[in-house]
N, C-alpha and C. Protein backbone atom coordinates (compact mmCIF):
# COMPACT_ATOMS: atom_id res chain seq x y z
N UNK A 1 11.54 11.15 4.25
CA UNK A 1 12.64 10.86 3.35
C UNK A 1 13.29 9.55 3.78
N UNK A 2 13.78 8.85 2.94
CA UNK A 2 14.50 7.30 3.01
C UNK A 2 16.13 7.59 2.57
N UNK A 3 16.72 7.26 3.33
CA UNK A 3 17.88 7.28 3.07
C UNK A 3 18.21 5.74 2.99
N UNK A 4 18.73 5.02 1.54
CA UNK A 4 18.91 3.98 1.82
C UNK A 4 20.26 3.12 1.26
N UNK A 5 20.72 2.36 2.59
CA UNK A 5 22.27 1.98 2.12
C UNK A 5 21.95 0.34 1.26
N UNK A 6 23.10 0.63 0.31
CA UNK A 6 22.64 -1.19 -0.39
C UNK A 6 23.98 -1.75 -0.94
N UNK A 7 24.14 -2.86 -0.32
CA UNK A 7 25.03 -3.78 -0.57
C UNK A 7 24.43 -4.62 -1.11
N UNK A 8 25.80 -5.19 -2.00
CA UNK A 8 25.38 -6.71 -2.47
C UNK A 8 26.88 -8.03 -2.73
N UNK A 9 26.82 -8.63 -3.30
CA UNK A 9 28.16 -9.88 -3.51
C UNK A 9 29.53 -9.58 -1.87
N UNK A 10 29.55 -9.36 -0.76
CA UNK A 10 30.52 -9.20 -0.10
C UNK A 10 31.67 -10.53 -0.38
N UNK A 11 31.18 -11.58 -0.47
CA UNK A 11 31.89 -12.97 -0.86
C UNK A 11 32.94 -13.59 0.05
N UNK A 12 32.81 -12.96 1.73
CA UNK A 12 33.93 -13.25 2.63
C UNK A 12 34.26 -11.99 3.41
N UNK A 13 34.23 -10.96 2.70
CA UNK A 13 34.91 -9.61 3.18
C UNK A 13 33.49 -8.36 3.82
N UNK A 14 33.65 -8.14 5.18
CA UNK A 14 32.51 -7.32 5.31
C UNK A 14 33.25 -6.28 6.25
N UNK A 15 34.21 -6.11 6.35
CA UNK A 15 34.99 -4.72 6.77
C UNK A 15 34.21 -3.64 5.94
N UNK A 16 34.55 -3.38 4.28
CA UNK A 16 33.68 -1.99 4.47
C UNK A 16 32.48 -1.83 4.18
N UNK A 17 31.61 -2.98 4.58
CA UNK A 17 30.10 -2.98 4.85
C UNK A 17 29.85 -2.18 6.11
N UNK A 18 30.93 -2.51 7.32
CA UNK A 18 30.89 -1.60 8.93
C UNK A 18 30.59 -0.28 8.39
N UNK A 19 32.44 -0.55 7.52
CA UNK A 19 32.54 1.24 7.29
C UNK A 19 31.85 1.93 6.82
N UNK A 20 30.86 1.61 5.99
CA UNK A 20 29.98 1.94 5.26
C UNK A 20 28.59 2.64 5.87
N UNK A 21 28.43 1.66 7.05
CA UNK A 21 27.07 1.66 7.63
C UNK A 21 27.95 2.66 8.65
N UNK A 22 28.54 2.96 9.01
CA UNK A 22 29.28 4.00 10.44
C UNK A 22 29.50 5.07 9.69
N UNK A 23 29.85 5.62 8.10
CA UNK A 23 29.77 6.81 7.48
C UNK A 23 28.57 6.93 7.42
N UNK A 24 27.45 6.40 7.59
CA UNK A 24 25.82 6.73 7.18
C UNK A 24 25.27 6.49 8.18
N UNK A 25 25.54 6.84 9.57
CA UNK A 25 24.56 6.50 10.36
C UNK A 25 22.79 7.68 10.24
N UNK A 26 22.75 8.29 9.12
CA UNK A 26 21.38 8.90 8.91
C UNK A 26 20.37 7.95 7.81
N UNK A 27 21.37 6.83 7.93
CA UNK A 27 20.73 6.43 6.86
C UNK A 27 19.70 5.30 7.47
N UNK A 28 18.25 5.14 6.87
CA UNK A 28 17.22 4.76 7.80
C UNK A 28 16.74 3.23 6.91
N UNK A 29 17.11 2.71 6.40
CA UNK A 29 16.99 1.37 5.45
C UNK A 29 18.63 0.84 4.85
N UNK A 30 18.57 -0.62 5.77
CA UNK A 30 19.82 -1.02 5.14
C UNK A 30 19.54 -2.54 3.95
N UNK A 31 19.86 -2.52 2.88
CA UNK A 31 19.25 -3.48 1.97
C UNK A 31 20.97 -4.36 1.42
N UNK A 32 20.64 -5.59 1.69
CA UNK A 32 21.94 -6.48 1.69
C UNK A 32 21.56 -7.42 -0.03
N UNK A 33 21.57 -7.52 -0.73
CA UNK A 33 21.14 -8.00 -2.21
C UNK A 33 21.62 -9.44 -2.34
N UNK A 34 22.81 -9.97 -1.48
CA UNK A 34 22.76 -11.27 -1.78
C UNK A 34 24.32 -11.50 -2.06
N UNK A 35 24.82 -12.91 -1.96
CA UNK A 35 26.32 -13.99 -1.76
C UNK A 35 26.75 -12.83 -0.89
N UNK A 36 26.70 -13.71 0.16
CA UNK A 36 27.30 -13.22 1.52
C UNK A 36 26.38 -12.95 2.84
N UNK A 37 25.23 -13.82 2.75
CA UNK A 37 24.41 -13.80 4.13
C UNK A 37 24.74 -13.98 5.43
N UNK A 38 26.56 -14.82 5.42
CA UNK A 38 26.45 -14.51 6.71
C UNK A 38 27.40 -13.33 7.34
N UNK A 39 28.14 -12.97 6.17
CA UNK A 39 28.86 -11.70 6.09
C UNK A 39 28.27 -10.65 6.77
N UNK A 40 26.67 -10.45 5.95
CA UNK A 40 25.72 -9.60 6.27
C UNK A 40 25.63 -9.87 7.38
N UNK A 41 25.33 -10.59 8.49
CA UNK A 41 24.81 -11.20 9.97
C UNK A 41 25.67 -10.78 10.70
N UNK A 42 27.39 -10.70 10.29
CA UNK A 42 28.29 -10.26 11.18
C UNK A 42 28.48 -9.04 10.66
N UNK A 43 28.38 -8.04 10.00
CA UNK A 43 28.11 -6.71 10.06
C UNK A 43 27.36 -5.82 10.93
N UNK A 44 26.35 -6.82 10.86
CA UNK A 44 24.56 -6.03 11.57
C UNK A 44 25.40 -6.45 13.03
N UNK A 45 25.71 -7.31 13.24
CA UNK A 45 26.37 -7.76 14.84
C UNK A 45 27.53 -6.77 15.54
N UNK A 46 28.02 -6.43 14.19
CA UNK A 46 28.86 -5.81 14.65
C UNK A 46 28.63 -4.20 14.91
N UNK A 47 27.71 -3.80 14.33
CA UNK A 47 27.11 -2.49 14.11
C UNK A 47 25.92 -2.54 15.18
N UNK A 48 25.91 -3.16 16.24
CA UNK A 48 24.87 -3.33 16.79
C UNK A 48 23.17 -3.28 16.19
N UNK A 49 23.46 -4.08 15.58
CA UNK A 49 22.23 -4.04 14.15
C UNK A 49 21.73 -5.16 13.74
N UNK A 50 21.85 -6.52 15.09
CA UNK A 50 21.69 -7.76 14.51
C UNK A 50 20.55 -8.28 15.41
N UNK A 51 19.17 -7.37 15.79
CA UNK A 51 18.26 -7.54 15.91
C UNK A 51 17.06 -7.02 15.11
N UNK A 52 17.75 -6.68 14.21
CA UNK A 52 16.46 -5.97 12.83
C UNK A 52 17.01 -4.61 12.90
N UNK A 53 17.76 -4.15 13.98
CA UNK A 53 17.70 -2.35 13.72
C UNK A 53 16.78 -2.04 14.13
N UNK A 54 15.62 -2.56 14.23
CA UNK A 54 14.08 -1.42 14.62
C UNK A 54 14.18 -0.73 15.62
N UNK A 55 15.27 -0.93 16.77
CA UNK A 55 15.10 -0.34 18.03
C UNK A 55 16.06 1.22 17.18
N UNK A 56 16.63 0.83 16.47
CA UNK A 56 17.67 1.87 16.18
C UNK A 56 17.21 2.55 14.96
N UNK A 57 15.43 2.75 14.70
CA UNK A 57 15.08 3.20 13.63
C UNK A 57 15.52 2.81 12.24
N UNK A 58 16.08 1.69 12.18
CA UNK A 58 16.74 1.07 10.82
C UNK A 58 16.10 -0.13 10.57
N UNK A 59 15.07 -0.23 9.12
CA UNK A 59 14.94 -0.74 8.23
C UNK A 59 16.21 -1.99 7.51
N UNK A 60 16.20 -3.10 8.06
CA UNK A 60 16.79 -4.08 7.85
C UNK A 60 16.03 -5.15 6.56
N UNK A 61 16.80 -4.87 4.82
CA UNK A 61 15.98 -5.56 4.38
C UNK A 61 16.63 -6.72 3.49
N UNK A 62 16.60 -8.09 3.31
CA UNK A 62 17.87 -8.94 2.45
C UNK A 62 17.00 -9.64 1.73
N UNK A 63 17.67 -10.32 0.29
CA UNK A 63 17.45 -11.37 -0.53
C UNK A 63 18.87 -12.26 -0.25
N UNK A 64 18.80 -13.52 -0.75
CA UNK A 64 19.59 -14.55 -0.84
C UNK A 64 20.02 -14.46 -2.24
N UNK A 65 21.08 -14.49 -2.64
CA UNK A 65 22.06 -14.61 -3.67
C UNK A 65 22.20 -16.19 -4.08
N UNK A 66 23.07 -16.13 -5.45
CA UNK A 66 23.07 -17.85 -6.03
C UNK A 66 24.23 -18.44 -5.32
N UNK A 67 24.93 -17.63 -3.91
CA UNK A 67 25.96 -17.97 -3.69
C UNK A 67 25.57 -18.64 -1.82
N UNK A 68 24.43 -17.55 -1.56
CA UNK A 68 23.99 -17.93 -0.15
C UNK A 68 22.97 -19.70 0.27
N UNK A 69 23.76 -20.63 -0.20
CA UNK A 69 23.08 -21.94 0.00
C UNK A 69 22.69 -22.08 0.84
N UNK A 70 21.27 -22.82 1.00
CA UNK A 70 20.64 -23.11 2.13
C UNK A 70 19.69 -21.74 2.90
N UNK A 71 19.92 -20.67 2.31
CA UNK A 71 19.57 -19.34 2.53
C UNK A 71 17.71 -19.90 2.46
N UNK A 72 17.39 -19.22 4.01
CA UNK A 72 15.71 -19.12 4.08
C UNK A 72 14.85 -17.81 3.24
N UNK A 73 16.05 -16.80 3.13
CA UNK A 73 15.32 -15.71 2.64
C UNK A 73 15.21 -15.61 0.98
N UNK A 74 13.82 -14.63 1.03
CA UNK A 74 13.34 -14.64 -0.23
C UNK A 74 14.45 -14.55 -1.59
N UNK A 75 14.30 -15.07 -2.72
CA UNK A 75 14.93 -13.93 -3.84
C UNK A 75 14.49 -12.78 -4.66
N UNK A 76 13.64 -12.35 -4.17
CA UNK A 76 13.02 -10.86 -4.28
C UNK A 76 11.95 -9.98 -3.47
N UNK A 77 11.59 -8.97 -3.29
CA UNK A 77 11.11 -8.43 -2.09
C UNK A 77 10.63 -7.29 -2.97
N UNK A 78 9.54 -7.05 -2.80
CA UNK A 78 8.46 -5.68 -3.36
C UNK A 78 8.18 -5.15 -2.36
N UNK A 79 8.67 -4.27 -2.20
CA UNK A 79 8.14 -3.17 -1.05
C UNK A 79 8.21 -1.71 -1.67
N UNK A 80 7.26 -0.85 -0.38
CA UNK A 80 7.17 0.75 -1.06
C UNK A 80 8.52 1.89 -0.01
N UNK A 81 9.04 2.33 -0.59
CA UNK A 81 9.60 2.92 -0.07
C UNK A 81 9.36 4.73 -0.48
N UNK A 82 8.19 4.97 0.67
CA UNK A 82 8.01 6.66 0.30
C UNK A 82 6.96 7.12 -0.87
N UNK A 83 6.42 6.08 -1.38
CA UNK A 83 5.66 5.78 -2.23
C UNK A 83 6.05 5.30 -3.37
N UNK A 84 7.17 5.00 -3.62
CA UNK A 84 8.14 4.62 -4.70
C UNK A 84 8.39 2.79 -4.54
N UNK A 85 7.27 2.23 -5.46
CA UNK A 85 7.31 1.15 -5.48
C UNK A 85 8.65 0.47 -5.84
N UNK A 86 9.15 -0.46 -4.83
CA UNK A 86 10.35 -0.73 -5.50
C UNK A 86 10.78 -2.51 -5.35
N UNK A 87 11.34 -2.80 -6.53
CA UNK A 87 11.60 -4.26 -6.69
C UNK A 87 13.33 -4.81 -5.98
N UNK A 88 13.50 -5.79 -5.05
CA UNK A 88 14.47 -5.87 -4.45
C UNK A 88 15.39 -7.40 -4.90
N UNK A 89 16.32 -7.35 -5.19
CA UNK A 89 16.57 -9.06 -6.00
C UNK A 89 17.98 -9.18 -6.54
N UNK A 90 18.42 -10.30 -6.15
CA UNK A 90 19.85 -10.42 -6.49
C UNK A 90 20.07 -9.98 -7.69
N UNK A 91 19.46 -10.81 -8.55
CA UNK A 91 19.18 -11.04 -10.24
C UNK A 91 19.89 -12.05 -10.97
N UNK A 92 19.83 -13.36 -9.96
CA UNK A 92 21.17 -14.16 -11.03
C UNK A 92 19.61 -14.96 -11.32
N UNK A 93 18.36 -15.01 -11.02
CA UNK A 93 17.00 -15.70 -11.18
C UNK A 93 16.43 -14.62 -12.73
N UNK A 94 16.62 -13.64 -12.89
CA UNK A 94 16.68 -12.31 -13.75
C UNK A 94 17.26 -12.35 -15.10
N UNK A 95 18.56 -13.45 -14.97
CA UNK A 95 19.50 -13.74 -15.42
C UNK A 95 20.12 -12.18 -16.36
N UNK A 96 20.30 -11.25 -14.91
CA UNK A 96 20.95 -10.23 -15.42
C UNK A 96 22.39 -10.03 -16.00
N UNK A 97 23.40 -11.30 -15.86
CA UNK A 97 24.34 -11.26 -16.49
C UNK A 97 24.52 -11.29 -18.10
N UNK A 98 23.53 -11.34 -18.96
CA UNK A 98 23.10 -11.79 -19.87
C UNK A 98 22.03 -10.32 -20.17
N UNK A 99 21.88 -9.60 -19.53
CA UNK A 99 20.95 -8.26 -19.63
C UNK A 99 19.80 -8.66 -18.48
N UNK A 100 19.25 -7.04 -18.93
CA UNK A 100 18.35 -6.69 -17.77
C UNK A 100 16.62 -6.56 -18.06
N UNK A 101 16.62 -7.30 -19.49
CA UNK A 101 14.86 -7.80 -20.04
C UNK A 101 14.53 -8.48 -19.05
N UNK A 102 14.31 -9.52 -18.47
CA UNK A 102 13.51 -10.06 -17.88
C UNK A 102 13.74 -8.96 -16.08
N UNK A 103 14.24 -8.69 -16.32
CA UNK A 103 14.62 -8.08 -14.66
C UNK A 103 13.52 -6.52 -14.80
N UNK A 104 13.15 -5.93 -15.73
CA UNK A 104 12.53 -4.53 -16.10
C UNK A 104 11.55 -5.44 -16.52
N UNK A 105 11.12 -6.12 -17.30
CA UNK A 105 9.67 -7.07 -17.52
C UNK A 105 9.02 -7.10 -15.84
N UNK A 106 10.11 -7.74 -14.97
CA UNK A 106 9.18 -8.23 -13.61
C UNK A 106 8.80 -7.04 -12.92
N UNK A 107 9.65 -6.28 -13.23
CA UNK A 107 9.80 -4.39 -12.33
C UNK A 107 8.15 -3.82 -13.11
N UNK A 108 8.07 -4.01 -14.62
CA UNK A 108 6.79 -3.50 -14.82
C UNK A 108 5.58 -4.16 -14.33
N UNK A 109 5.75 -5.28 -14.80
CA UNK A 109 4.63 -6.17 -14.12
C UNK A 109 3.87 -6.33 -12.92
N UNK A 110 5.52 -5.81 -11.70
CA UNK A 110 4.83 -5.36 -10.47
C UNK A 110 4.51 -3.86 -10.19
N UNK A 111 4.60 -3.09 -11.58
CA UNK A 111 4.47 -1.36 -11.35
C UNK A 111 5.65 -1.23 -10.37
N UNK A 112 6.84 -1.88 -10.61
CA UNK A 112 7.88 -0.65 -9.62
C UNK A 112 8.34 0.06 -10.42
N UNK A 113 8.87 1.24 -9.96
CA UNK A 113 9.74 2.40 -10.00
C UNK A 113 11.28 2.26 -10.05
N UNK A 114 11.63 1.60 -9.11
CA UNK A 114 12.82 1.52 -8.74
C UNK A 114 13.32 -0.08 -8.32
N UNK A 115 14.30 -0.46 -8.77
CA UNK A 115 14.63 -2.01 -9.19
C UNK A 115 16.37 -1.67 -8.22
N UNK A 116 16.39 -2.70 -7.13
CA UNK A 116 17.96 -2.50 -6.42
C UNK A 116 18.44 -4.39 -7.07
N UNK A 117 19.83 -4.36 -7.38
CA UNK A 117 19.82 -5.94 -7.87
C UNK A 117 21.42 -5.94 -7.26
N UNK A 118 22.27 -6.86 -7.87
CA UNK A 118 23.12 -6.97 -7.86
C UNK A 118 23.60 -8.39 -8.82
N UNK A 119 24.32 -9.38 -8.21
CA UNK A 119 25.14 -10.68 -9.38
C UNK A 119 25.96 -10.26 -10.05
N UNK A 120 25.97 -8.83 -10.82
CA UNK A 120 26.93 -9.34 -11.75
C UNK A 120 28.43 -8.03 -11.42
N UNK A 121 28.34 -7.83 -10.18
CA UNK A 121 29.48 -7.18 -9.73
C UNK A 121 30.10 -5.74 -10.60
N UNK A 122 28.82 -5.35 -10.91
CA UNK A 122 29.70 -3.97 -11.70
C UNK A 122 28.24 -2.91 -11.49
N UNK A 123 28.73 -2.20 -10.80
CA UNK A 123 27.53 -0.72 -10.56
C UNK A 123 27.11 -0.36 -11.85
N UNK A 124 26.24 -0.06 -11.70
CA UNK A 124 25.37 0.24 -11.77
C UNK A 124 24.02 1.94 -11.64
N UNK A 125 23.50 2.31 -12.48
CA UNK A 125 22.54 3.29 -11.95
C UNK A 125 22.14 4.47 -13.25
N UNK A 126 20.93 3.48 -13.99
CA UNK A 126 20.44 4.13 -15.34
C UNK A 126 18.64 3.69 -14.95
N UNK A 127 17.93 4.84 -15.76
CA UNK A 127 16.76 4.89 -16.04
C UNK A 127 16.30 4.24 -17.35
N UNK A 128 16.00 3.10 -17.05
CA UNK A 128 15.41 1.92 -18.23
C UNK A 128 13.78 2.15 -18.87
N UNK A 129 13.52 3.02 -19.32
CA UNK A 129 12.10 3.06 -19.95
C UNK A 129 11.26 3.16 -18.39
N UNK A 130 12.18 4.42 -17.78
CA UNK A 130 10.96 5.34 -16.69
C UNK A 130 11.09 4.52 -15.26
N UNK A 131 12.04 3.17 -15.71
CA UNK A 131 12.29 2.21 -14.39
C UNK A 131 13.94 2.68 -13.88
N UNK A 132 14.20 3.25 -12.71
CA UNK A 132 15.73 3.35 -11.97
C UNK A 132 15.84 2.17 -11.79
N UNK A 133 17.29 1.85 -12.20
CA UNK A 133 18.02 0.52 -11.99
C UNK A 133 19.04 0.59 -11.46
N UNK A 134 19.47 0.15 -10.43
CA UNK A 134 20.61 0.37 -9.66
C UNK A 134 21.23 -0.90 -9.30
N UNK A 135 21.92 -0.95 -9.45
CA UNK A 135 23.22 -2.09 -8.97
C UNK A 135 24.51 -1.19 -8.12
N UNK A 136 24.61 -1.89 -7.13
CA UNK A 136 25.90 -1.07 -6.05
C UNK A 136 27.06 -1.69 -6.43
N UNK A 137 27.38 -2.61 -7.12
CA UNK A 137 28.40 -3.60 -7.52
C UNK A 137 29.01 -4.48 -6.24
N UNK A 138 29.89 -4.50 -6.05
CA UNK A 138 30.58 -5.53 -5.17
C UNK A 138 30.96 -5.14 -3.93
N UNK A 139 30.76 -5.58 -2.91
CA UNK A 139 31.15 -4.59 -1.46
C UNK A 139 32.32 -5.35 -1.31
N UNK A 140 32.65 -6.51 -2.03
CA UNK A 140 33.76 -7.37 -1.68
C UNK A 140 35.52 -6.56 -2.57
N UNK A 141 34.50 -5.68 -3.16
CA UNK A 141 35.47 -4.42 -3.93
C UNK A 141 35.41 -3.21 -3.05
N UNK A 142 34.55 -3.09 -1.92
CA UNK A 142 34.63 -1.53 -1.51
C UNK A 142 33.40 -0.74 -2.57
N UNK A 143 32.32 -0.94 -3.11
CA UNK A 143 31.70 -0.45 -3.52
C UNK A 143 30.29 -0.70 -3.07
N UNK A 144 29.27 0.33 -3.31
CA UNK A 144 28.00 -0.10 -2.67
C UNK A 144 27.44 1.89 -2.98
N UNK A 145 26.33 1.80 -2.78
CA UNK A 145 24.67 2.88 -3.40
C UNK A 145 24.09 3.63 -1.91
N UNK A 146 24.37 4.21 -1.93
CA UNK A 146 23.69 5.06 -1.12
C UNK A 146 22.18 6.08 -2.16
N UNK A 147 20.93 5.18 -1.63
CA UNK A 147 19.75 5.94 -2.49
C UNK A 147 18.98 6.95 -1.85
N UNK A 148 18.51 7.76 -2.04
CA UNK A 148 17.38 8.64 -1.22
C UNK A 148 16.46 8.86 -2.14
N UNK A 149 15.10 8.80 -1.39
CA UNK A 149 13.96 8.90 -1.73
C UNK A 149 13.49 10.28 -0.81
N UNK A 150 12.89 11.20 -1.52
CA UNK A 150 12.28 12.15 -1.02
C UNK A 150 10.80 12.69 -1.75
N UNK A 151 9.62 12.08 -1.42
CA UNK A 151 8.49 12.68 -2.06
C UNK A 151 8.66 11.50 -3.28
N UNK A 152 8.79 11.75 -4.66
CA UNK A 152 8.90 10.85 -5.30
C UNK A 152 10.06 11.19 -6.22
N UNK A 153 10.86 12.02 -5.95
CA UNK A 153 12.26 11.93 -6.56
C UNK A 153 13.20 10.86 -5.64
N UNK A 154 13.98 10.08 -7.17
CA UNK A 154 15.31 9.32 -6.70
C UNK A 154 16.65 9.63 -6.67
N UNK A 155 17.22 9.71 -5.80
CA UNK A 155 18.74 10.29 -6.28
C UNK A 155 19.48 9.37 -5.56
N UNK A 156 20.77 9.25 -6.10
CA UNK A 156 21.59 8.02 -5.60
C UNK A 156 23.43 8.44 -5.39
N UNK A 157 23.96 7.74 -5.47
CA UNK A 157 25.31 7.89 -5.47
C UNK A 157 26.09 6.93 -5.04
N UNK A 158 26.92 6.43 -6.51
CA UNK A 158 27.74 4.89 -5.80
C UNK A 158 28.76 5.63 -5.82
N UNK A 159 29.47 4.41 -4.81
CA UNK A 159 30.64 4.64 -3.63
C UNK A 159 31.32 3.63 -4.23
């Protein structure tokens, strides 16, 4: 089973990114979506979590946002989680502010299941033609997705 925490937009503020990750310490994948990379860096630092987590069984996974300049990391990430192919991405490249067609086009194209995004600061968490779409909205609001994967059911719950 995957228990997985997901932030995205912090924009300065990463107090309850801590709190977040210290109410979930079962949780085994932490996914950061983007504007606010170095927010993210002093969280994981502060959570003793700013060497990948691997020693601490935690799944450390990020995209770069339209806000993280100069950012080395990807803007999207396909990985399987549990067998549940899943698409990882800010979405301001998606241009999800504007809808979520091209963002469920790329999710089919790569056969995912499950699509984590963020940009446009408002949660998120509907089944788009058999694709879960989740947005955690703004952690810079105190909000953020706690997902679990078990076998191949998804269940979630924003905070």
């Amino acid at each position: 089973m995957k228990k997985i925490l997901v932030f995205s937009d912090s924009h300065g503020k990463n107090s309850d990114m801590i709190s977040a990750i210290e109410s979930h310490k079962d949780a085994n994948v932490i996914v950061f979506l983007g504007d606010g990379e170095r927010d993210f860096d002093d969280t994981l630092a502060a959570c003793d979590l700013d060497f990948g987590g691997k020693e601490k069984g935690v799944e450390i996974l990020r995209v770069r946002g339209n806000c993280d300049w100069g950012s080395g990391e990807s803007d999207r990430i396909i990985t399987d989680f549990e067998g549940v192919k899943t698409l990882i991405t800010h979405g301001h490249v998606q241009g999800v502010k504007s809808g979520y067609g091209t963002l469920i086009q790329l999710a089919r194209e790569k056969e995912c299941r499950l699509v984590l995004f963020g940009h446009t600061h408002f949660a998120l968490a509907e089944d788009r033609y058999g694709i879960m779409i989740i947005n955690p909205g703004s952690i810079e609001s105190g909000e953020y997705a706690l997902v679990t994967i078990d076998g191949e059911k998804i269940t979630y719950k924003l905070y």
